[in-house]
N, C-alpha and C. Protein backbone atom coordinates (compact mmCIF):
# COMPACT_ATOMS: atom_id res chain seq x y z
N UNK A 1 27.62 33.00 66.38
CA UNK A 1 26.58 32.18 65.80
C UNK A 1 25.24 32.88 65.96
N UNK A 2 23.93 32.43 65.36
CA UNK A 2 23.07 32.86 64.77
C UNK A 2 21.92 31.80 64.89
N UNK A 3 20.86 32.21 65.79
CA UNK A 3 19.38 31.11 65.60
C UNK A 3 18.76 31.27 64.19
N UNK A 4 18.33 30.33 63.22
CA UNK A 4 18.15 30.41 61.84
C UNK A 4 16.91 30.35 62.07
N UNK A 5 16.26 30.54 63.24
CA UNK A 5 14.58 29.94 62.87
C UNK A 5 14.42 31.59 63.75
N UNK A 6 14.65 32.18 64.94
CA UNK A 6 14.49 33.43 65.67
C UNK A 6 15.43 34.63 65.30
N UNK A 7 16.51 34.11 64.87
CA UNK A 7 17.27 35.16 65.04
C UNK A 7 18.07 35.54 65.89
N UNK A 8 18.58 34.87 66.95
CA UNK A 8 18.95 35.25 68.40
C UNK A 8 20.73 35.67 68.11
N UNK A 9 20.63 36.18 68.05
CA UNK A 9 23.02 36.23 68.24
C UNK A 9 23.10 37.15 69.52
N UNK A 10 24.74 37.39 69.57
CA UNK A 10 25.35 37.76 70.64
C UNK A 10 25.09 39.11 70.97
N UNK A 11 25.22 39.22 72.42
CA UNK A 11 24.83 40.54 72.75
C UNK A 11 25.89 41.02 73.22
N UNK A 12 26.48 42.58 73.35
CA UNK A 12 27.46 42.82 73.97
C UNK A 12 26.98 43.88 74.98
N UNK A 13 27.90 44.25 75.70
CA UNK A 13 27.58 44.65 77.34
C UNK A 13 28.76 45.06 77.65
N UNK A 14 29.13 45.04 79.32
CA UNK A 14 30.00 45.79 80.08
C UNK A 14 30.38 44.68 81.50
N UNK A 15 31.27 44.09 82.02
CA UNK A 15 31.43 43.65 83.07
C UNK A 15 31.41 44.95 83.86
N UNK A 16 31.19 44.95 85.15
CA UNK A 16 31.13 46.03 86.04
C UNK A 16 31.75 45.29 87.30
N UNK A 17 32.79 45.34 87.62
CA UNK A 17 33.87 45.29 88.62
C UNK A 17 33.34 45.91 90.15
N UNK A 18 33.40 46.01 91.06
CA UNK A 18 33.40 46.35 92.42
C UNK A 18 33.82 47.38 92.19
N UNK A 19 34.96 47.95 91.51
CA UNK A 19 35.05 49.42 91.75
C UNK A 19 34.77 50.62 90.66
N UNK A 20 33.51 49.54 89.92
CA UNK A 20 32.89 50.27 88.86
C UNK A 20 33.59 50.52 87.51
N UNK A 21 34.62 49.53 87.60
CA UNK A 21 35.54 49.54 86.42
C UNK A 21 34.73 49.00 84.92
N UNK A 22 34.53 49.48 83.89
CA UNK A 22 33.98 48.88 83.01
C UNK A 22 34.73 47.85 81.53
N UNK A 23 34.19 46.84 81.91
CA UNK A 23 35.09 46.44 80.64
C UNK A 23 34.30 45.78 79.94
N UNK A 24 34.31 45.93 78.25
CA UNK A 24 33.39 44.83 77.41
C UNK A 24 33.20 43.12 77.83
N UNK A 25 32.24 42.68 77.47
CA UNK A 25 32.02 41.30 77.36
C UNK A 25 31.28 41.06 76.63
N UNK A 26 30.77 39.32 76.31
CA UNK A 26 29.56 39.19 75.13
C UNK A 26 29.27 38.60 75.81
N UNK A 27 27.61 37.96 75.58
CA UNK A 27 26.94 36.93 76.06
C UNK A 27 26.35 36.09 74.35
N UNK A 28 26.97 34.87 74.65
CA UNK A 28 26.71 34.17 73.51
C UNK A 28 25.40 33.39 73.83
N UNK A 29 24.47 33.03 72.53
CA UNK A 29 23.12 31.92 72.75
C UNK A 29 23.55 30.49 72.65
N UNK A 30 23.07 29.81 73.36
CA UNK A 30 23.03 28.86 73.56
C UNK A 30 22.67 28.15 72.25
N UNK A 31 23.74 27.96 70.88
CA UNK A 31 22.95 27.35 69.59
C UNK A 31 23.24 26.10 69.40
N UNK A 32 22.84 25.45 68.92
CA UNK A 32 23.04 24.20 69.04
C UNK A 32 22.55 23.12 67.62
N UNK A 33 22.89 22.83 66.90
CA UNK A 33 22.77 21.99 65.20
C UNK A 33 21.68 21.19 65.40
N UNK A 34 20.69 21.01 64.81
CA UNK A 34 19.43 19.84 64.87
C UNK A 34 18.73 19.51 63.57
N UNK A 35 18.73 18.77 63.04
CA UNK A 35 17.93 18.39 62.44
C UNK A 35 15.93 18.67 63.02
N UNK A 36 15.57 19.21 62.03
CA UNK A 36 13.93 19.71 62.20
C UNK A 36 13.38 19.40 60.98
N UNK A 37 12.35 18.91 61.07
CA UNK A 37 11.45 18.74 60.08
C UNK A 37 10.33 20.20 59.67
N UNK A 38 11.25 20.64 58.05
CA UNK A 38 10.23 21.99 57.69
C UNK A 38 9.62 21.16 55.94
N UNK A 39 8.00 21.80 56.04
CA UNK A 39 7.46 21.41 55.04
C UNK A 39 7.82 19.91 54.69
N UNK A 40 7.98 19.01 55.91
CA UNK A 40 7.68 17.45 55.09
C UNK A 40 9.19 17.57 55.05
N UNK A 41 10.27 18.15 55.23
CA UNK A 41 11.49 18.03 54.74
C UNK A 41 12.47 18.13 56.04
N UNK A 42 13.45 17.48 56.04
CA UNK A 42 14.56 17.02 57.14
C UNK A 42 15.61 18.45 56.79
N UNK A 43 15.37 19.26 57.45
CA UNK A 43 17.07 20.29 57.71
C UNK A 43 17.88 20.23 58.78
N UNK A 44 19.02 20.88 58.00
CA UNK A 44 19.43 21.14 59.51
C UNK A 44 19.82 22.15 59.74
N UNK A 45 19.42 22.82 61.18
CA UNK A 45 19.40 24.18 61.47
C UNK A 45 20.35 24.29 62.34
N UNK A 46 20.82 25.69 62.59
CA UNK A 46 22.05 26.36 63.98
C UNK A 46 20.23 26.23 65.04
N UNK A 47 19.56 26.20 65.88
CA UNK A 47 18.71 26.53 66.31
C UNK A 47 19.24 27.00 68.24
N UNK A 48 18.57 28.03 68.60
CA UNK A 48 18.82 28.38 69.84
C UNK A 48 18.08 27.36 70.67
N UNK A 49 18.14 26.58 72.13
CA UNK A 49 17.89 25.87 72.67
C UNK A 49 16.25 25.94 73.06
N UNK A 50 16.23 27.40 73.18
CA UNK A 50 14.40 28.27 72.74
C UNK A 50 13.58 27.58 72.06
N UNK A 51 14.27 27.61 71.23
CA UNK A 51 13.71 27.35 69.45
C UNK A 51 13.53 25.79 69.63
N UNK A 52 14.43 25.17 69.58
CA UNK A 52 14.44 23.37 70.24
C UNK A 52 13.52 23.24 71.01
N UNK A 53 13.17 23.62 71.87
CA UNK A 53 12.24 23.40 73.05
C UNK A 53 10.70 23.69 72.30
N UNK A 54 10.85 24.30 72.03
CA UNK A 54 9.44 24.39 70.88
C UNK A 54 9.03 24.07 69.72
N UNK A 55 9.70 23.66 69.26
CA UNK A 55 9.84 22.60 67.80
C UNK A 55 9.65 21.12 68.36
N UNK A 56 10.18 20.74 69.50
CA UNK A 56 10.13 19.22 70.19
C UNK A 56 8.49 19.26 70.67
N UNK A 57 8.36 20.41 71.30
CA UNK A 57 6.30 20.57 72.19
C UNK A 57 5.70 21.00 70.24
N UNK A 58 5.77 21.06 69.29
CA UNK A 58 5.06 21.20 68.39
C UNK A 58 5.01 19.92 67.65
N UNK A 59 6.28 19.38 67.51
CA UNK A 59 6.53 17.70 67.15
C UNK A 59 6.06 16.81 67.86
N UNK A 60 5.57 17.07 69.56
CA UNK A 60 4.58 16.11 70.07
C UNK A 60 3.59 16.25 70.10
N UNK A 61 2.98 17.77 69.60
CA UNK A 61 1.29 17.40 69.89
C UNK A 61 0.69 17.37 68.43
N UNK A 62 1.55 17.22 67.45
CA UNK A 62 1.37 17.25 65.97
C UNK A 62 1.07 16.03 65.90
């Protein structure tokens, strides 16, 4: 998945084991479906929890 307002997706990497063994992993974002108000208009977005958190502090001091 994919933040539609930042951009955020998965990152990939390496677990690193105790004896320095390497093996792939991902780290997924935290996305999450919301309805947001853009231009006067109700969508609904994938939005990262980031993104939520700042759309909610822009929706209260608006």
């Amino acid at each position: 998945m994919k933040c539609d307002l930042c951009g955020k997706s998965p990152q990939f990497g390496h677990n690193v084991s105790h004896s320095k063994r390497h093996t792939n992993r991902m780290w997924l974002p935290n996305i999450h479906t919301a309805k947001v108000t853009v231009n006067g208009r109700a969508k609904r977005l994938n939005l990262c929890t980031r993104c939520l958190r700042t759309q909610y502090k822009v929706a209260k001091t608006a």
